[in-house]
PDB file of N, CA and C in Angstrom:
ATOM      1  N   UNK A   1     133.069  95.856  74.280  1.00  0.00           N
ATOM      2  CA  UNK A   1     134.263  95.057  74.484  1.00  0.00           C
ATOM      3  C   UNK A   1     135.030  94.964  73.166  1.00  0.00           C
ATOM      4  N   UNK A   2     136.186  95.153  72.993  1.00  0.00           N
ATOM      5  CA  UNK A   2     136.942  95.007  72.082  1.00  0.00           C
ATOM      6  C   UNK A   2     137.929  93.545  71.902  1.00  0.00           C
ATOM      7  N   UNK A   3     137.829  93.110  70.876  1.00  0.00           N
ATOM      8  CA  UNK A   3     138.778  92.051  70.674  1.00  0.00           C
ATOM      9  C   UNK A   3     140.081  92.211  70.028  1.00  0.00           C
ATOM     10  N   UNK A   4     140.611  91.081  70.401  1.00  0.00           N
ATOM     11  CA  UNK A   4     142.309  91.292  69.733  1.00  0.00           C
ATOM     12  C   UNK A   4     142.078  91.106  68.395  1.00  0.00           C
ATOM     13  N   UNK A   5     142.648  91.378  67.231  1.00  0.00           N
ATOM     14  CA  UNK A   5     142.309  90.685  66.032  1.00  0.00           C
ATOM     15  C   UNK A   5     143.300  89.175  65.879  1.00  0.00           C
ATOM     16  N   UNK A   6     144.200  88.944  66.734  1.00  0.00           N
ATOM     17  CA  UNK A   6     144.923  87.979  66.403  1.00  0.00           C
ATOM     18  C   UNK A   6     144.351  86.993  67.092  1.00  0.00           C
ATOM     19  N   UNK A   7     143.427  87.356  68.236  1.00  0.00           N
ATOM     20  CA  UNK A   7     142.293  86.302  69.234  1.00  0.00           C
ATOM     21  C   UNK A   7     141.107  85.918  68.034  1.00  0.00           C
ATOM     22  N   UNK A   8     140.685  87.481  67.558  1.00  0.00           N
ATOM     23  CA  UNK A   8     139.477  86.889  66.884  1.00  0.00           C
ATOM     24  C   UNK A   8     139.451  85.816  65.657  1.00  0.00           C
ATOM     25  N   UNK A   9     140.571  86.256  65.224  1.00  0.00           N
ATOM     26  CA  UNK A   9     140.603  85.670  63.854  1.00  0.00           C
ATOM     27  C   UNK A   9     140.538  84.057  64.448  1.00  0.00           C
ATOM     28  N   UNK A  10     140.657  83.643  65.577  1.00  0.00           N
ATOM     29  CA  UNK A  10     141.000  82.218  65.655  1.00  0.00           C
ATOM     30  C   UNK A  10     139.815  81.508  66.519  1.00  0.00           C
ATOM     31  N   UNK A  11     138.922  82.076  66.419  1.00  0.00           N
ATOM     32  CA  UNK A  11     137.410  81.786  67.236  1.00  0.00           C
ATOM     33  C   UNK A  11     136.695  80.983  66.371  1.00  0.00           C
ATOM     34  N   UNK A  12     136.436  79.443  67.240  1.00  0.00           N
ATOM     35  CA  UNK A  12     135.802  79.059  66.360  1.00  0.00           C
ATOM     36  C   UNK A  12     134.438  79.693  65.269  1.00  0.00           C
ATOM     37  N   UNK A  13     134.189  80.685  66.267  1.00  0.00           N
ATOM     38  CA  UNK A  13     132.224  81.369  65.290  1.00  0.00           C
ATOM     39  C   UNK A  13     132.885  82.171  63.854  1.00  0.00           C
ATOM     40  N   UNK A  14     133.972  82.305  63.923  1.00  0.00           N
ATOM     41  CA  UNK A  14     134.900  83.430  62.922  1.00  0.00           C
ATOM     42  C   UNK A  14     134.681  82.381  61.572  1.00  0.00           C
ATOM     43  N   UNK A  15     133.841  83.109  60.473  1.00  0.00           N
ATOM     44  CA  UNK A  15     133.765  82.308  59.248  1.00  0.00           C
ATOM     45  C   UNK A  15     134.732  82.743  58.595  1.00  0.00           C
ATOM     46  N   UNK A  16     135.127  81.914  57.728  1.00  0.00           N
ATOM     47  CA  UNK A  16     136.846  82.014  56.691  1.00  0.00           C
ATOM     48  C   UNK A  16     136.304  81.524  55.447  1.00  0.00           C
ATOM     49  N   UNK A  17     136.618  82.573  54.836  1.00  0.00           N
ATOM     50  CA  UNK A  17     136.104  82.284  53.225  1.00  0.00           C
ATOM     51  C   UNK A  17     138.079  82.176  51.852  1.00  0.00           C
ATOM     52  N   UNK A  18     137.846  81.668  50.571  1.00  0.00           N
ATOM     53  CA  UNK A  18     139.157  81.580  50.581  1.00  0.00           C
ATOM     54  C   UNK A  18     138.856  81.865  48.697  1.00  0.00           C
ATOM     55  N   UNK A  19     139.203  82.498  48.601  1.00  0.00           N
ATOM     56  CA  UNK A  19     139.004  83.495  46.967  1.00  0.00           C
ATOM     57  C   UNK A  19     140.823  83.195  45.993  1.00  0.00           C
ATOM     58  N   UNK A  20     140.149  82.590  45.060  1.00  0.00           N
ATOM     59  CA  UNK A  20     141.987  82.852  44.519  1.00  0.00           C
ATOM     60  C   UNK A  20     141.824  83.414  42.918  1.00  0.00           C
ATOM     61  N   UNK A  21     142.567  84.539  42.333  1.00  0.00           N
ATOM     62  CA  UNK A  21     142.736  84.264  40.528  1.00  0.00           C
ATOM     63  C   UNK A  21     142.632  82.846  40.356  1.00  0.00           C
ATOM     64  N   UNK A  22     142.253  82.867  39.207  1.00  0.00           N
ATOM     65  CA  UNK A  22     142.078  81.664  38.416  1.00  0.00           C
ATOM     66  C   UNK A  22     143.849  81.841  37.617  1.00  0.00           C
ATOM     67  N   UNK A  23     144.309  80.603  36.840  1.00  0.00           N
ATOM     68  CA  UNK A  23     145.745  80.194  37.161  1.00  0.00           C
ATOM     69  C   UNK A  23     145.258  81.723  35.293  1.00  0.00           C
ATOM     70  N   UNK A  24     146.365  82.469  35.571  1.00  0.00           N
ATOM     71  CA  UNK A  24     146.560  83.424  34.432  1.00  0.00           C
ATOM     72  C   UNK A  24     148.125  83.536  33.774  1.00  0.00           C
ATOM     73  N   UNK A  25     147.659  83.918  32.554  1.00  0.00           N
ATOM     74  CA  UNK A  25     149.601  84.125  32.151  1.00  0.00           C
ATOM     75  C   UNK A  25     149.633  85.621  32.217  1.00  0.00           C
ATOM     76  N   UNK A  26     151.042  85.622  32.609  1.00  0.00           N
ATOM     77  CA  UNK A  26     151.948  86.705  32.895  1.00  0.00           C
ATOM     78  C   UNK A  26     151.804  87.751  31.109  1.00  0.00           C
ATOM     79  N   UNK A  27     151.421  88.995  31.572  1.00  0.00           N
ATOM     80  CA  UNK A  27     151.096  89.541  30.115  1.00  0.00           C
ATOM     81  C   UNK A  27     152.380  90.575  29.403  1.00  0.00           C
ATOM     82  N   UNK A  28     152.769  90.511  28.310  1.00  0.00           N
ATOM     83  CA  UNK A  28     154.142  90.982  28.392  1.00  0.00           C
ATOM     84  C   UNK A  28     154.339  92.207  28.473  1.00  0.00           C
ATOM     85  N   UNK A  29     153.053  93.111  28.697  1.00  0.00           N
ATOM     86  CA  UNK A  29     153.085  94.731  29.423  1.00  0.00           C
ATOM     87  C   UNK A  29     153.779  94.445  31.057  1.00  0.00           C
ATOM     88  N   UNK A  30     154.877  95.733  30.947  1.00  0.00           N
ATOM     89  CA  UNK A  30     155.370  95.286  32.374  1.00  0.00           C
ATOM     90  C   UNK A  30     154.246  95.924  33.252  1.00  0.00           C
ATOM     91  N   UNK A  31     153.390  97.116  33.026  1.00  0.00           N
ATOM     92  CA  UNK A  31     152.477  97.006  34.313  1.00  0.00           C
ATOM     93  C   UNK A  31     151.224  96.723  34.135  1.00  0.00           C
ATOM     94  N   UNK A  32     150.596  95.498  34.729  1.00  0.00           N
ATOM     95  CA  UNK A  32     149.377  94.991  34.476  1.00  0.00           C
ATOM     96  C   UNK A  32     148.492  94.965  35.990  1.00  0.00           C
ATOM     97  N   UNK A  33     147.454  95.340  35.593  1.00  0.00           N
ATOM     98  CA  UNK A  33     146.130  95.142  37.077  1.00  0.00           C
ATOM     99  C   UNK A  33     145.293  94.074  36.505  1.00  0.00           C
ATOM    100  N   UNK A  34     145.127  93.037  37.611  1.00  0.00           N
ATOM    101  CA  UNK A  34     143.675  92.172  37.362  1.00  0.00           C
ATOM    102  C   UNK A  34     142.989  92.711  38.139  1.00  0.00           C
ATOM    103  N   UNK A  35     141.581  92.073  38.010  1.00  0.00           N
ATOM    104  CA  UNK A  35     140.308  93.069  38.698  1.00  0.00           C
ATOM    105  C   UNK A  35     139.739  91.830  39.183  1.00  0.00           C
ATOM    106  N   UNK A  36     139.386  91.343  39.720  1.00  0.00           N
ATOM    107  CA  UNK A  36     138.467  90.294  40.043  1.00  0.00           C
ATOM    108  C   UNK A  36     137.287  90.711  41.318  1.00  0.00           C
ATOM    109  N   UNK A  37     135.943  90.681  41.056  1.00  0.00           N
ATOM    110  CA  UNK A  37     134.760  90.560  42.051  1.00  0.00           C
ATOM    111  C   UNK A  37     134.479  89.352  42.672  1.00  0.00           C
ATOM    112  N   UNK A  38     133.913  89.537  43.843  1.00  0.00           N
ATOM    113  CA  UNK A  38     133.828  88.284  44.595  1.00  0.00           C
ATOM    114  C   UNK A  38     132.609  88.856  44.944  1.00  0.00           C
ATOM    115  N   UNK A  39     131.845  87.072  45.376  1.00  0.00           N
ATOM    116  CA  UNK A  39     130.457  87.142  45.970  1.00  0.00           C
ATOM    117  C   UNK A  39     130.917  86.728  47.326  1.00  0.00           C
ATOM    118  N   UNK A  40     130.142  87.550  48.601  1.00  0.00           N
ATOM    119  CA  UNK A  40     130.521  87.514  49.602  1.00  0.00           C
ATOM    120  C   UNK A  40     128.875  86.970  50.420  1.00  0.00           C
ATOM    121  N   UNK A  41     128.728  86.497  51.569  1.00  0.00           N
ATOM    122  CA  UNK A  41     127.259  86.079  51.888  1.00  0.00           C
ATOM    123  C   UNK A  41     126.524  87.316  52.613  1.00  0.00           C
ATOM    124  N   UNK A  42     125.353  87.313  51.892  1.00  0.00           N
ATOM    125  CA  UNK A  42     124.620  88.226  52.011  1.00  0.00           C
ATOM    126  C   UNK A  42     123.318  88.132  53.191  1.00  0.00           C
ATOM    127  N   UNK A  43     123.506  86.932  53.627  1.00  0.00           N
ATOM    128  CA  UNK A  43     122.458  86.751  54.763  1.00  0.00           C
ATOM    129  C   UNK A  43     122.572  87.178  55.990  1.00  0.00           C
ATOM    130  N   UNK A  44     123.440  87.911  56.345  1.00  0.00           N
ATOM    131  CA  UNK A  44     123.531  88.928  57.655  1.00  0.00           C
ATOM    132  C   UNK A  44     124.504  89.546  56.980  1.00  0.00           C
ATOM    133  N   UNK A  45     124.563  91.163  58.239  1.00  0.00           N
ATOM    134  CA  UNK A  45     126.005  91.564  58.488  1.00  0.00           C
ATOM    135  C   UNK A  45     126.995  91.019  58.317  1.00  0.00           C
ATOM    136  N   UNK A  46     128.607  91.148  58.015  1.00  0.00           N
ATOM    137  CA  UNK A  46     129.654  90.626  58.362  1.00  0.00           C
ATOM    138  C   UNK A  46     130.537  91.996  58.383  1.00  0.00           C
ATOM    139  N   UNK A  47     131.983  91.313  59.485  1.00  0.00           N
ATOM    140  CA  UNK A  47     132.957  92.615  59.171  1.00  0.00           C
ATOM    141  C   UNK A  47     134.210  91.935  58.616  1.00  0.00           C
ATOM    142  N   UNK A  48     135.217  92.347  57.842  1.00  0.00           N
ATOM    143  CA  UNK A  48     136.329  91.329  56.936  1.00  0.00           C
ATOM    144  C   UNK A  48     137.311  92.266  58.313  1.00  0.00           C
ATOM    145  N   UNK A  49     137.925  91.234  59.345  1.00  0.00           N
ATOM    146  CA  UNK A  49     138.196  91.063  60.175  1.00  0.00           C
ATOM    147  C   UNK A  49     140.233  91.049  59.962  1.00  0.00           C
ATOM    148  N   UNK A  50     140.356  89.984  58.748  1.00  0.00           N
ATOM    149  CA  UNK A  50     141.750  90.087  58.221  1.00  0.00           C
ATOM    150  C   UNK A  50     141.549  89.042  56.905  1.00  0.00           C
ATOM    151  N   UNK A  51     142.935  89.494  56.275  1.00  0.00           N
ATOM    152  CA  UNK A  51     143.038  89.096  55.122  1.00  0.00           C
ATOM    153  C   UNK A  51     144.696  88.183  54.804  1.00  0.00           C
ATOM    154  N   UNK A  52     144.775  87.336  54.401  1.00  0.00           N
ATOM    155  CA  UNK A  52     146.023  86.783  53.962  1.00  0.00           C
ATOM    156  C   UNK A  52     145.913  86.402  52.409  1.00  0.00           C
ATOM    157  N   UNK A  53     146.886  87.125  51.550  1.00  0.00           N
ATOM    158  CA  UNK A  53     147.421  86.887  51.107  1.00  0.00           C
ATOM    159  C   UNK A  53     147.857  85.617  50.239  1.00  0.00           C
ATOM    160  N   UNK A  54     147.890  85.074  49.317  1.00  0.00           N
ATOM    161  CA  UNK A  54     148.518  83.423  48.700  1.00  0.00           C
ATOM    162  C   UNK A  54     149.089  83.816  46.937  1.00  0.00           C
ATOM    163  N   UNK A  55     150.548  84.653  47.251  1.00  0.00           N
ATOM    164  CA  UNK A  55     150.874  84.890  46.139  1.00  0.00           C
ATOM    165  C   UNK A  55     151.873  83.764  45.834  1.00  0.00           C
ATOM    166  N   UNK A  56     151.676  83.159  44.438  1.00  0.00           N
ATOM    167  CA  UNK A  56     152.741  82.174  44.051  1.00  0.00           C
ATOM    168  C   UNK A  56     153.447  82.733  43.286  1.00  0.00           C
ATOM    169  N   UNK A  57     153.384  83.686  43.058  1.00  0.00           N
ATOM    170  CA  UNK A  57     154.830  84.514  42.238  1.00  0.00           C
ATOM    171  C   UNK A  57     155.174  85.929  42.482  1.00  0.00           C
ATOM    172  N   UNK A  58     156.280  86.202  43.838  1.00  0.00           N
ATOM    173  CA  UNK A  58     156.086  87.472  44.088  1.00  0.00           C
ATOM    174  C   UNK A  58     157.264  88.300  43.032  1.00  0.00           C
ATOM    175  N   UNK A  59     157.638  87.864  41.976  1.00  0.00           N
ATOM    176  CA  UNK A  59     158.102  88.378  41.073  1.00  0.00           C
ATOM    177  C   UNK A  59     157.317  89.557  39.731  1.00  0.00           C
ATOM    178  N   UNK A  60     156.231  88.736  40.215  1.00  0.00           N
ATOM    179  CA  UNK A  60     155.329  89.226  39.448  1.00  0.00           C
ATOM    180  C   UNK A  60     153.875  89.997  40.219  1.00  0.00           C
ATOM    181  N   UNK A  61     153.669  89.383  41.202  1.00  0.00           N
ATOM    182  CA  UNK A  61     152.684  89.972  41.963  1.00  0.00           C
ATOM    183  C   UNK A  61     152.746  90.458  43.514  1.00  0.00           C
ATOM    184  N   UNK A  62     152.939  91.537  43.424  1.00  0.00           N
ATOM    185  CA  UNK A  62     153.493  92.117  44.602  1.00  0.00           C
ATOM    186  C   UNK A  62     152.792  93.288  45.837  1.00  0.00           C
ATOM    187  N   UNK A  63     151.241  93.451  45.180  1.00  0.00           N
ATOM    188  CA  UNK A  63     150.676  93.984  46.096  1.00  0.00           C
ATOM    189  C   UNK A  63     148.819  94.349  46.002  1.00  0.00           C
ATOM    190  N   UNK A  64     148.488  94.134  46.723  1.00  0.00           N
ATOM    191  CA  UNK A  64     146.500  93.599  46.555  1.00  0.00           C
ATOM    192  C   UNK A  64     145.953  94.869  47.231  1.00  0.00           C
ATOM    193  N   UNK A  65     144.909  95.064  46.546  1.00  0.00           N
ATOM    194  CA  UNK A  65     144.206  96.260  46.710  1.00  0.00           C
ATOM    195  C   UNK A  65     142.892  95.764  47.049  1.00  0.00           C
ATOM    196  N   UNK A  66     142.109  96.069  48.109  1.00  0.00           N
ATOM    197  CA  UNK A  66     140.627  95.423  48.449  1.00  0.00           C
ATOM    198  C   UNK A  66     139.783  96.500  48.528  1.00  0.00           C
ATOM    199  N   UNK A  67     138.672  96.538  47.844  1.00  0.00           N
ATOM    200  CA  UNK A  67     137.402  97.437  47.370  1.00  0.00           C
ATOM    201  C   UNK A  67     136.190  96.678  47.713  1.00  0.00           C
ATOM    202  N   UNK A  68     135.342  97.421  48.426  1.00  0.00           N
ATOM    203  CA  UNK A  68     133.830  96.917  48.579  1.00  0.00           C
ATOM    204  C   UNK A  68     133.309  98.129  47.491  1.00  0.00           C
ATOM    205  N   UNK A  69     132.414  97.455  47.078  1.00  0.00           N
ATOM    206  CA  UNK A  69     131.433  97.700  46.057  1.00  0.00           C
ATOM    207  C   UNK A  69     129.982  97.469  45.713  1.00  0.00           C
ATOM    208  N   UNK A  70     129.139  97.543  46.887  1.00  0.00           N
ATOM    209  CA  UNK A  70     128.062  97.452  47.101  1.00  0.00           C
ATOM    210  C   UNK A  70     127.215  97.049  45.426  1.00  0.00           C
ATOM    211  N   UNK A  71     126.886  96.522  45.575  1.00  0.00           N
ATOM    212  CA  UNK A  71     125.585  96.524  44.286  1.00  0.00           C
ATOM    213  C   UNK A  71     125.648  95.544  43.279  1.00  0.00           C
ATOM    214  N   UNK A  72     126.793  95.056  43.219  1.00  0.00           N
ATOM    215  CA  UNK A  72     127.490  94.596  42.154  1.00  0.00           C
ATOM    216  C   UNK A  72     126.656  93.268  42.240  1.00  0.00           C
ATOM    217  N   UNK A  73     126.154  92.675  40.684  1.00  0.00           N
ATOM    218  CA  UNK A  73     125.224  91.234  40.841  1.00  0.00           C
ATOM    219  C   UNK A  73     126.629  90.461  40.034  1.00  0.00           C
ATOM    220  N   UNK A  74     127.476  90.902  39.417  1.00  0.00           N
ATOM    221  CA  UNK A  74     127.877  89.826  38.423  1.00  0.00           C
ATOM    222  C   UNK A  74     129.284  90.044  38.468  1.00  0.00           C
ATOM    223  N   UNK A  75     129.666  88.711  38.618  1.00  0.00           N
ATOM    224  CA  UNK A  75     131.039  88.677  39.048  1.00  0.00           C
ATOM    225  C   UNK A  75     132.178  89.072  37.417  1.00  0.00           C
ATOM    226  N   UNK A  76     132.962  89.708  37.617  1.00  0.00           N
ATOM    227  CA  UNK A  76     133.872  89.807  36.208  1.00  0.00           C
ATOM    228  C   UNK A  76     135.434  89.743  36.752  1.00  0.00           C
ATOM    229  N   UNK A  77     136.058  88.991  35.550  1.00  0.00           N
ATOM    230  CA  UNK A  77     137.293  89.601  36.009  1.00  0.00           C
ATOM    231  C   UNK A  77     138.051  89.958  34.539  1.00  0.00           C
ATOM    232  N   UNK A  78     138.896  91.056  34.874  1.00  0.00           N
ATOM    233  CA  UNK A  78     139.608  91.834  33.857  1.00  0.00           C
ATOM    234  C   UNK A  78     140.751  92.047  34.001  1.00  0.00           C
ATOM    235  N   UNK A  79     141.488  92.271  32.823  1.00  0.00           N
ATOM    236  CA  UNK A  79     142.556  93.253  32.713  1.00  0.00           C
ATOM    237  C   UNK A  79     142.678  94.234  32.344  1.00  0.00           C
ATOM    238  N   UNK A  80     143.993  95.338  32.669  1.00  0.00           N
ATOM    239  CA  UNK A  80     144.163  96.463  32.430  1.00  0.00           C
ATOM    240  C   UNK A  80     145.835  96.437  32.219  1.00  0.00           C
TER     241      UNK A  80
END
C-alpha cells in the first residue's frame, strides 16, 4: 500500500524531529558552505519522509543539501 506523503506526514505515529544552525555570522567570502551532522535515532529503521526548511535570511541562505552518512559518531560543524 502506498501512502500520500502529504497524508503521511500528518499521522499521528509520524515522528518529527527539528535540527537548526546554531545562530552564525555571515562570513565576508561571498560563497560560503556550512556543514553540520546530525544525530538521528538509531533504535529502529526510519525513512526521512519530508523535510521543511526554516531559513531566516534568504538573502543569504538560499539552498540545503541533505547527505546520509552512515558511520559518523561525532557530530561537527564547519566551514568552507
Amino acid at each position: 500500500m502506498s501512502l500520500n506523503i502529504f497524508f503521511a506526514v500528518r499521522l499521528t505515529e509520524t515522528r518529527r524531529l527539528a535540527y537548526r544552525f546554531p545562530a552564525t555570522n555571515v562570513p565576508a567570502q561571498e560563497t560560503t558552505y556550512m556543514c553540520m551532522n546530525i544525530e538521528l535515532p538509531e533504535d529502529k529503521a526510519y525513512h526521512m519522509i519530508a523535510f521543511e526548511p526554516i531559513i531566516d535570511n534568504i538573502e543569504v541562505m538560499h539552498h540545503i543539501l541533505v547527505y546520509g552518512c552512515p558511520g559518523l559518531s561525532k557530530c561537527l560543524l564547519w566551514s568552507h
